[in-house]
Protein backbone atom coordinates (compact mmCIF):
# COMPACT_ATOMS: atom_id res chain seq x y z
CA UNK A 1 -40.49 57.14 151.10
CA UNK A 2 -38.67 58.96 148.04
CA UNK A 3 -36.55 55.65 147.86
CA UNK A 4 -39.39 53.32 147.41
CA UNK A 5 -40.78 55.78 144.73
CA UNK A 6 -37.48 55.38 142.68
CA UNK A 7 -37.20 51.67 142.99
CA UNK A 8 -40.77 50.77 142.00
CA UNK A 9 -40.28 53.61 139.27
CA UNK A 10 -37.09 51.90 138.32
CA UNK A 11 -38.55 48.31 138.46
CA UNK A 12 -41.89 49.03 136.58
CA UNK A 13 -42.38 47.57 132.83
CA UNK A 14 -42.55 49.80 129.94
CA UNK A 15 -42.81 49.35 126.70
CA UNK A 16 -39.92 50.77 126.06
CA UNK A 17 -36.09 49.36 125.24
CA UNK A 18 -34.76 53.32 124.75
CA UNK A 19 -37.23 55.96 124.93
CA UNK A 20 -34.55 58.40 123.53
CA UNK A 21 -34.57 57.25 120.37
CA UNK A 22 -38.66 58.24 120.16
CA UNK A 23 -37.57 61.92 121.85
CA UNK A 24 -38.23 64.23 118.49
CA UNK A 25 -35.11 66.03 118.90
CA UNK A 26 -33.37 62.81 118.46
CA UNK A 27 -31.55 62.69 115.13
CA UNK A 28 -31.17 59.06 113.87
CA UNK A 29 -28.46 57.21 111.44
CA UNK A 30 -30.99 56.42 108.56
CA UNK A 31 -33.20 59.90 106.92
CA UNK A 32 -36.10 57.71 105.19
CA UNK A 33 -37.41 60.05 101.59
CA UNK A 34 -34.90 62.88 102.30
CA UNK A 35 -31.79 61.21 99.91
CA UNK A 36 -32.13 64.05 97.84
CA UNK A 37 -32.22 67.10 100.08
CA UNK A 38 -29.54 65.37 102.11
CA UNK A 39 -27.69 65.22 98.92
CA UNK A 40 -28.18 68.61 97.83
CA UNK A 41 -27.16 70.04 101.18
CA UNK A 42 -23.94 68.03 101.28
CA UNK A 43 -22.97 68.87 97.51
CA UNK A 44 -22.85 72.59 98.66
CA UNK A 45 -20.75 72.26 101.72
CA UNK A 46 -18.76 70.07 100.17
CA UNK A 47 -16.16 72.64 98.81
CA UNK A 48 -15.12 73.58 102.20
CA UNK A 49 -13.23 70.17 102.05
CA UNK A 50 -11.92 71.47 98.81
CA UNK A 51 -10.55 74.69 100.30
CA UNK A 52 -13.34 76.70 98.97
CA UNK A 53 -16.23 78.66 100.41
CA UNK A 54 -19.52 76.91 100.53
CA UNK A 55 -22.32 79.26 99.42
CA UNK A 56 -24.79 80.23 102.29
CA UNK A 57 -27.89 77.99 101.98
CA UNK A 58 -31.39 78.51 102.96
CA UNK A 59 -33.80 75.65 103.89
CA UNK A 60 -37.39 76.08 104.33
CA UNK A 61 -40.05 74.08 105.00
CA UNK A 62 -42.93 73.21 108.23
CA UNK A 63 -42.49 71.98 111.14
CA UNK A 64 -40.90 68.77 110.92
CA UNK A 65 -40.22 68.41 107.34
CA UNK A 66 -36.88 67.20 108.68
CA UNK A 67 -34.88 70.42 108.20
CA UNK A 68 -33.41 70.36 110.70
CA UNK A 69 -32.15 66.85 110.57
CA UNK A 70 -31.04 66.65 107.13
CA UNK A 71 -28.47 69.68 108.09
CA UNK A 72 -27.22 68.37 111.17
CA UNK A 73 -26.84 64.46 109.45
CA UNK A 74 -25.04 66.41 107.05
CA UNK A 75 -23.33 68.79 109.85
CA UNK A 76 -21.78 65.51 111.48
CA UNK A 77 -20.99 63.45 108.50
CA UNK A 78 -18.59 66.89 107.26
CA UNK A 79 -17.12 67.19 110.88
CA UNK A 80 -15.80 63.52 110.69
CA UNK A 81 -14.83 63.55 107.31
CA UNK A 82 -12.76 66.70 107.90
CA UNK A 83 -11.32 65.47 110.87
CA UNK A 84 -10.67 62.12 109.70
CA UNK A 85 -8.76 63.29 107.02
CA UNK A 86 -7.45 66.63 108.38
CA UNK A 87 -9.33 68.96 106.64
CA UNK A 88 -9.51 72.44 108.02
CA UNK A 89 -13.61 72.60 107.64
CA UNK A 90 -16.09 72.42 110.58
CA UNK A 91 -19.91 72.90 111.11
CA UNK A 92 -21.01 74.58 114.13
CA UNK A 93 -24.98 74.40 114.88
CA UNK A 94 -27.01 77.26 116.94
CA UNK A 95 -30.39 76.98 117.99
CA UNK A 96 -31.88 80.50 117.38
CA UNK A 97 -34.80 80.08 119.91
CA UNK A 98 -32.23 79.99 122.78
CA UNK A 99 -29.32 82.10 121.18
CA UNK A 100 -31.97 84.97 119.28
CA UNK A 101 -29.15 88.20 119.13
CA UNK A 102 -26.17 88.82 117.89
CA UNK A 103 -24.39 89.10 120.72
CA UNK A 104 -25.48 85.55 121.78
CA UNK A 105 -25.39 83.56 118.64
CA UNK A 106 -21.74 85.01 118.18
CA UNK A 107 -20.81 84.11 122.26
CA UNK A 108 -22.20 80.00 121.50
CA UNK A 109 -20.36 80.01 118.20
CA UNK A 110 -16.92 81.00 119.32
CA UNK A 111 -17.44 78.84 122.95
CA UNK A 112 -17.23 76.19 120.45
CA UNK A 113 -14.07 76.85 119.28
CA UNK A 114 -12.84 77.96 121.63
CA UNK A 115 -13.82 76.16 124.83
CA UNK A 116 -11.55 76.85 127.48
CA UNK A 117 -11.65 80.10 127.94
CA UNK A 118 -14.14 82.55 129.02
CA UNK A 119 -16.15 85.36 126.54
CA UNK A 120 -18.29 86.26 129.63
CA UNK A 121 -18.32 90.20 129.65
CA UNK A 122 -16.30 90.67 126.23
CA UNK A 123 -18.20 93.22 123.85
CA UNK A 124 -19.84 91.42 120.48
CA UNK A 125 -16.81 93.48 118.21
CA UNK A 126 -14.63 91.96 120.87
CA UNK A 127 -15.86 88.10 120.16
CA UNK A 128 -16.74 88.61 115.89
CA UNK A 129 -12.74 89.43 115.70
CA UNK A 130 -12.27 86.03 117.64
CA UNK A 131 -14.62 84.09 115.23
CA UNK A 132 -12.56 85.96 112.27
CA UNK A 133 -9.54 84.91 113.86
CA UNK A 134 -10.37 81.26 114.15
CA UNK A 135 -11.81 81.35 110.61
CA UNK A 136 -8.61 83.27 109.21
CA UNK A 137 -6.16 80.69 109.92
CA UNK A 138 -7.50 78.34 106.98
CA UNK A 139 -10.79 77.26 108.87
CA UNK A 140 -13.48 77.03 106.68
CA UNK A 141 -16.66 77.69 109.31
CA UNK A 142 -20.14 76.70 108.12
CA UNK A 143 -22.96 78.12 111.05
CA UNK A 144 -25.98 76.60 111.30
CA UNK A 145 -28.79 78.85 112.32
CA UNK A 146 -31.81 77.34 113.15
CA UNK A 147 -35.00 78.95 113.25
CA UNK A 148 -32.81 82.21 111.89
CA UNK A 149 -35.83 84.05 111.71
CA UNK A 150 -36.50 84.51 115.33
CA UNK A 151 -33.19 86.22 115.86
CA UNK A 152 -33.98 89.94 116.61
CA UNK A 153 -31.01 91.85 115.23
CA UNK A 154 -30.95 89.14 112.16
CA UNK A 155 -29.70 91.98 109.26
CA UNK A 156 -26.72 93.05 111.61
CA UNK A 157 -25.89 89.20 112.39
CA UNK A 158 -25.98 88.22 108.51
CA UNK A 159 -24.35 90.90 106.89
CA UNK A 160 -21.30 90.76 109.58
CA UNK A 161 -21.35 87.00 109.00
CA UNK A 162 -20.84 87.48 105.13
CA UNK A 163 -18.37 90.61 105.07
CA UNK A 164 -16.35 88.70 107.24
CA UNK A 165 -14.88 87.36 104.48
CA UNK A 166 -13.62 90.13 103.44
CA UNK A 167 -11.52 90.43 106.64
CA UNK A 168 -9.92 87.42 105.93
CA UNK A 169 -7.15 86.23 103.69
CA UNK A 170 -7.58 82.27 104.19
CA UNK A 171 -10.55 80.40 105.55
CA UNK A 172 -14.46 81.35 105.06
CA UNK A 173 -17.33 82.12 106.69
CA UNK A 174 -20.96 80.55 105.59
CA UNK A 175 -24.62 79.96 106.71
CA UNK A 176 -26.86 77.79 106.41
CA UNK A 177 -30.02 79.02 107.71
CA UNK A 178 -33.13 77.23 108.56
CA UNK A 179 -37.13 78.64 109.09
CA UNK A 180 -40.39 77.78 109.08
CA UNK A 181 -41.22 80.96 107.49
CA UNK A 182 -40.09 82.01 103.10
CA UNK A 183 -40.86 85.42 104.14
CA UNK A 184 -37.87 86.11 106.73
CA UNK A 185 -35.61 87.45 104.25
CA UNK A 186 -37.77 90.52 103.67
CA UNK A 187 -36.54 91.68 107.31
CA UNK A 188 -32.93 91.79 105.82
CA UNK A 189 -31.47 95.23 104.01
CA UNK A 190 -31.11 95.59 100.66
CA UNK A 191 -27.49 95.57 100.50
CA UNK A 192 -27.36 92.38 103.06
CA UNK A 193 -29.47 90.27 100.29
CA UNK A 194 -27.20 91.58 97.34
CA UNK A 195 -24.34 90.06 99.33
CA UNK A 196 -25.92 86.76 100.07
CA UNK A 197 -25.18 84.23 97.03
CA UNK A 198 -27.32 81.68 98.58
CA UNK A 199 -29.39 78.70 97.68
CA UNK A 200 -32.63 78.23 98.58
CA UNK A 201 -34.18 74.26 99.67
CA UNK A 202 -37.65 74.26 100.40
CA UNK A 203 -38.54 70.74 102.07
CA UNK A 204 -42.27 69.79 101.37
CA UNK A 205 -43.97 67.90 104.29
CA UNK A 206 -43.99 63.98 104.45
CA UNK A 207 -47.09 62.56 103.50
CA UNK A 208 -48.97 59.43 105.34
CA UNK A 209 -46.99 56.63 103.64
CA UNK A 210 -43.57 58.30 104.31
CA UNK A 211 -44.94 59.33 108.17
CA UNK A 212 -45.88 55.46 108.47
CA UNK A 213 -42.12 54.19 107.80
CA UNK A 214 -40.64 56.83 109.54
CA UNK A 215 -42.42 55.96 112.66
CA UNK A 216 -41.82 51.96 112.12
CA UNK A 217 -38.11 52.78 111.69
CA UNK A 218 -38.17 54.85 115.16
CA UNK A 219 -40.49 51.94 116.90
CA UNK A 220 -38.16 49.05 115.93
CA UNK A 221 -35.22 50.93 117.85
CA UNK A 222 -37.23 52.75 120.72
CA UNK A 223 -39.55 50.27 121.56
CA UNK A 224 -39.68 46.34 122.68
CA UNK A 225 -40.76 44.07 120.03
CA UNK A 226 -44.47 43.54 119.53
CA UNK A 227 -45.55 46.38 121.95
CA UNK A 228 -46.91 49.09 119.16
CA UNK A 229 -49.90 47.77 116.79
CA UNK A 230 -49.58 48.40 113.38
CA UNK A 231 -52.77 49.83 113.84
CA UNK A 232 -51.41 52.27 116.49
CA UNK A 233 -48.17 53.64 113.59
CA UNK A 234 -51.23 53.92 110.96
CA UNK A 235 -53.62 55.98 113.19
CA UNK A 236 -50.46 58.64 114.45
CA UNK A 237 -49.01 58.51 110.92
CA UNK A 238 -52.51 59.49 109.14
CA UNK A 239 -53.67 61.72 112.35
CA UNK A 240 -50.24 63.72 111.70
CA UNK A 241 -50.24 63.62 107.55
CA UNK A 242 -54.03 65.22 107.40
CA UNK A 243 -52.90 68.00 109.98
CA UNK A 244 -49.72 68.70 108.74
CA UNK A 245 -47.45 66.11 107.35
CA UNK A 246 -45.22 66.84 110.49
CA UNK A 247 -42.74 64.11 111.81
CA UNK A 248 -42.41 65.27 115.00
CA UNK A 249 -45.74 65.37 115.69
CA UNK A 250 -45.96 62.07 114.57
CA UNK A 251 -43.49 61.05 116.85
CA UNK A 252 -44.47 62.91 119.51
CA UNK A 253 -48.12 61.04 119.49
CA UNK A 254 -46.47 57.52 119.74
CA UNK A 255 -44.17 58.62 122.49
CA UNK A 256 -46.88 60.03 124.29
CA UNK A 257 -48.53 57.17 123.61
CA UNK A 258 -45.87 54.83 124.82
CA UNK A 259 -46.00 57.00 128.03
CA UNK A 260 -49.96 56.21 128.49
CA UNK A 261 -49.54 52.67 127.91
CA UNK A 262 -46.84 52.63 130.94
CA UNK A 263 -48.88 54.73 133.16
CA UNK A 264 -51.68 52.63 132.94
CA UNK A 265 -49.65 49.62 132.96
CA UNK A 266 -49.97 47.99 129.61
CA UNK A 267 -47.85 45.98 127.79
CA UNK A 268 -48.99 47.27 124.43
CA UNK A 269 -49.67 50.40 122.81
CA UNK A 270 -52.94 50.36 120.37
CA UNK A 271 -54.91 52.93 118.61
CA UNK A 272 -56.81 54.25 121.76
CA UNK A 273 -53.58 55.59 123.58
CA UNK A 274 -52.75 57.64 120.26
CA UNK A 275 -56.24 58.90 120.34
CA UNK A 276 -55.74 59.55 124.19
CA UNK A 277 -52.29 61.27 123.37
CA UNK A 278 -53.44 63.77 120.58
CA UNK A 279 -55.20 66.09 122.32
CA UNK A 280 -51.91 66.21 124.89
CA UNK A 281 -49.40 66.71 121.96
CA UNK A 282 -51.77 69.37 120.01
CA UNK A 283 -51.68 71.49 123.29
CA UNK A 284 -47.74 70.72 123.96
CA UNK A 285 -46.55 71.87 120.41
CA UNK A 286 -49.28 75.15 120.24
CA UNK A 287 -47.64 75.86 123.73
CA UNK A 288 -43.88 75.39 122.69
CA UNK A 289 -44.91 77.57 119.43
CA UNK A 290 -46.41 80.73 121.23
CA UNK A 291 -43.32 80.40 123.62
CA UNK A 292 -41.06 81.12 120.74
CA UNK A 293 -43.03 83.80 119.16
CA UNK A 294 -41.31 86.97 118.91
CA UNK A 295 -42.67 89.83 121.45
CA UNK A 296 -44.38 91.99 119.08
CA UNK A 297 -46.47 88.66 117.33
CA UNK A 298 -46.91 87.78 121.02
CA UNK A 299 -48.99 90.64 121.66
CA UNK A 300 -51.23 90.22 118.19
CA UNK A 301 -51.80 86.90 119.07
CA UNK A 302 -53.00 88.08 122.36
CA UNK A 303 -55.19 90.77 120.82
CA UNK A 304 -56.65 88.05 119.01
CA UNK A 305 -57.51 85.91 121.94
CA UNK A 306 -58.85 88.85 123.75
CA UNK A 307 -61.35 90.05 121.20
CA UNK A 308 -61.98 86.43 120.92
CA UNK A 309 -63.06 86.08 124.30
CA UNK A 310 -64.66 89.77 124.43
CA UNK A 311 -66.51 89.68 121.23
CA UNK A 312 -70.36 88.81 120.43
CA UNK A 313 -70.57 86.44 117.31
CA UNK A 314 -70.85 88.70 113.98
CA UNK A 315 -74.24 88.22 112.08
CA UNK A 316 -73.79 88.54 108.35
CA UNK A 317 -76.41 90.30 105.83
CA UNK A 318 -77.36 87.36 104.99
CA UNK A 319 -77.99 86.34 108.52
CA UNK A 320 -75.00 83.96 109.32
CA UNK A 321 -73.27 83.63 112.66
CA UNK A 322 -69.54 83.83 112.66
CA UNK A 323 -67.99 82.22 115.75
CA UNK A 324 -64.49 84.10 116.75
CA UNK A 325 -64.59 86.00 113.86
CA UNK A 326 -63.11 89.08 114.06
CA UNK A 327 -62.11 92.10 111.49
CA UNK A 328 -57.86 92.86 110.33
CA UNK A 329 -58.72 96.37 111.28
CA UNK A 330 -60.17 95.64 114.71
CA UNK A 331 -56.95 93.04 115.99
CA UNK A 332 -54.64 96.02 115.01
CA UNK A 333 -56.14 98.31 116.86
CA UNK A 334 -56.58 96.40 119.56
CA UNK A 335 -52.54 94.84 119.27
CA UNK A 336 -51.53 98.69 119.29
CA UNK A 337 -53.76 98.91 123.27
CA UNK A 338 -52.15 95.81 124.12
CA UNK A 339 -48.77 97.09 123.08
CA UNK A 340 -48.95 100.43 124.61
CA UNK A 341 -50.06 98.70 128.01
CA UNK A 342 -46.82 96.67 127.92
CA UNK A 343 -45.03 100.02 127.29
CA UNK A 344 -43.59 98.95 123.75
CA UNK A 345 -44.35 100.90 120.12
CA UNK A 346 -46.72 99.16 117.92
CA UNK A 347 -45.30 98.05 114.47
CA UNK A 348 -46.56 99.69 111.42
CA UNK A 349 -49.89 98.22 109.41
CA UNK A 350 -47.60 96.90 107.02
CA UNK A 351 -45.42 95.41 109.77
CA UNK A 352 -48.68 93.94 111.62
CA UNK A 353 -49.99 92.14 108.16
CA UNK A 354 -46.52 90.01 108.51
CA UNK A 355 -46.99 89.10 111.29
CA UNK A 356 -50.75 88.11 110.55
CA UNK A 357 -49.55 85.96 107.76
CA UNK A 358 -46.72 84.38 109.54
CA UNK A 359 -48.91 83.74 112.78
CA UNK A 360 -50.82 81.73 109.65
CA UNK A 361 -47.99 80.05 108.54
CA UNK A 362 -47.35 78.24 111.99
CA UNK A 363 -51.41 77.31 111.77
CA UNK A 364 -52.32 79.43 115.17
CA UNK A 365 -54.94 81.39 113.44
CA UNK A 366 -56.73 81.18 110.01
CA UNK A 367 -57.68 83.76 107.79
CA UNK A 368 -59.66 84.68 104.95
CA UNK A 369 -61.30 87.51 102.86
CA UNK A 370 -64.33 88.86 103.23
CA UNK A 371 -66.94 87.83 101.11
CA UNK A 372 -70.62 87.81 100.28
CA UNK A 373 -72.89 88.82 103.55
CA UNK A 374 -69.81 91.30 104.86
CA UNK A 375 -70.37 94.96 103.90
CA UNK A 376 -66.84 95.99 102.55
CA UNK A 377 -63.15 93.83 101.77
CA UNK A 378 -61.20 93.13 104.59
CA UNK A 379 -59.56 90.33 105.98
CA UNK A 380 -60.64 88.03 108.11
CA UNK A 381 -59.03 86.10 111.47
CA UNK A 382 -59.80 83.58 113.67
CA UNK A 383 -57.71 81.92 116.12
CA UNK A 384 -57.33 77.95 115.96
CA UNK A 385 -57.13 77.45 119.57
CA UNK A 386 -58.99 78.02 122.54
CA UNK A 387 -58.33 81.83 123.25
CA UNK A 388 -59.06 81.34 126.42
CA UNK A 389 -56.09 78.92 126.93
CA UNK A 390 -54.11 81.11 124.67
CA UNK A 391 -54.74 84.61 126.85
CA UNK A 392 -53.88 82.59 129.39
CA UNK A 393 -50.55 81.06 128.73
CA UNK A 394 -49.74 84.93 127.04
CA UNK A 395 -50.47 86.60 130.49
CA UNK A 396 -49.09 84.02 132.80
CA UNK A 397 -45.50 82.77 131.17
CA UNK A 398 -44.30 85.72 128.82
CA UNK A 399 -46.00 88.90 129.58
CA UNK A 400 -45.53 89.32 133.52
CA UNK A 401 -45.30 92.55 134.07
């Protein structure tokens, strides 16, 4: 039985000639609109190949504003440059969601250097003197941190990063460190920003006409010819600028899209399988987003989505309902229940308004000031999911205790 599943799986028709090349963690050859940030980027790390330290960089920007692509174009087009020409400068790229400490981020960094032998069990002072070692003999090391703001020791990790260089007589250290969020840097120390010298990128979002070449360019290679409408690129490419101006997401609706037409055996993928898809890809990225949420935003978010559930809908002065509305006041006090159940301390008020504003920043909740029909100023939250669904994923993937 399992055999005749894989050969009729194997011989089926998709629409597909490489459905890698749609995956949005795929970075392609070509960067449509991002010439200039791809230029600025490579100007900076372009004195390592001179023998001088880059500056540390910062790139901001949403979700797929093609950070993260621009860096690691640029990350690969250095390494083979240097190599080809025997230049003692190399990029090495860490994803911060999987590597989020010190410790870890340090471990991946010097595994790539350094990949036949074993750091397994070695203390963090043990591996940061192999990373100055390897950077002291004339290597000029530029480490990518992606998504640096979810690591949780970040002001330690940066501010041994840059007075590293003071350990070392040849060679450099360098970041370049990506986020969603501008705010991140506020989490570092005083004296780790005054060290910094860094350059700041933001990347602004792509726009529909820019979303609808980027997703013919990705068709042409990932998909037979004459199996996606025009139609089909319009509809993800406008669905994704109005929400967002995301990439990804644009991508993701067309693969997902590209899925539906195979499942359902079509030879063609038109505007009713992106329609079909978006609901699927809305709850996919919300989902991969709370999963990489920090602990302590974790358990806001599910204060949020319990009050939301919990809560009768607030009647105004004026006599307005206001669905899932709730009060700034009334989340934090319920986060600091929540928090205290899970046996952790609750952040300060001033800690707990970050995290309001960043949960804002990566669109799970909206928020506003009170106005007229609301006795006092306060601020005011709603979630932009279903808190049901929300609660949910909270209590059954990341807060089993």
């Amino acid at each position: 039985m399992p055999e005749q599943i894989f050969q009729n799986e194997f011989e089926k028709k998709t629409v597909f000639s490489d459905r890698n090349l749609i995956m949005p963690h795929h970075t392609p050859d070509e960067l449509p609109f991002r010439d200039e940030q791809i230029s600025d980027v490579s100007n900076v790390v372009a004195h390592a190949l001179k023998d001088k330290r880059p500056e540390n960089i910062f790139i901001y920007g949403k979700v797929g504003a093609g950070k993260t692509c621009v860096t690691k174009h640029v990350m690969n087009k250095l390494n083979e440059f240097a190599s080809s020409n025997n230049v003692c400068a190399e990029c090495c790229y860490v994803n911060c969601r999987t590597h989020n400490s010190k410790y870890r981020i340090l471990s991946k960094i010097v595994k790539d250097f350094y990949p036949e032998e074993n750091f397994l069990g070695f203390s963090a002072a043990f591996i940061y003197e192999k990373l100055l070692s390897h950077a002291g003999r004339g290597n000029h090391v530029i480490i990518i941190l992606d998504e640096i703001d979810k690591v949780r020791d970040l002001d330690e990790l940066v501010y041994g990063l840059i007075r590293g260089n003071d350990e070392i007589d040849k060679g450099s250290l360098s970041i370049i460190g990506i986020s969603n969020n501008v705010r991140f840097k506020e989490r570092l120390d005083p004296r780790t920003k005054s060290s910094l010298c860094q350059q700041e990128m933001v990347f602004a979002p792509y726009n529909a006409i820019e979303l609808t070449e980027i997703l013919k360019q990705r068709v042409e290679k990932a998909f037979k010819p004459n199996t996606v409408s025009d139609s089909a690129i319009n509809l993800a490419a406008a669905y994704s600028a109005k929400e967002s101006g995301d990439a990804r997401t644009a991508i993701m609706l067309l693969l997902k899209a590209g899925e539906l037409a195979d499942k359902s055996e079509k030879s063609f993928v038109t505007d009713e399988e992106v329609r079909k898809a978006r609901k699927a890809v809305e709850e996919e990225i919300i989902f991969s987003l709370v999963n990489t949420l920090p602990e302590q935003q974790k358990f806001v978010l599910y204060a949020i989505a319990k009050l939301s559930l919990e809560n009768n809908p607030y009647k105004t002065i004026t006599g307005r309902i206001e669905e899932g509305v709730l009060f700034s006041g009334e989340v934090y006090r319920e986060y600091e229940k929540v928090a205290k159940h899970f046996k952790e301390s609750a952040v300060s008020a001033r800690w707990y308004r970050e995290y309001i504003s960043e949960l804002e920043i990566y669109g799970l909740i909206v928020t506003t000031n009170s106005g007229k029909g609301i006795k006092g100023q306060t601020r005011l939250i709603k979630l932009a999911s279903e808190p049901a669904k929300i609660k949910e994923l909270i209590e059954s993937e990341f807060l089993k205790q």
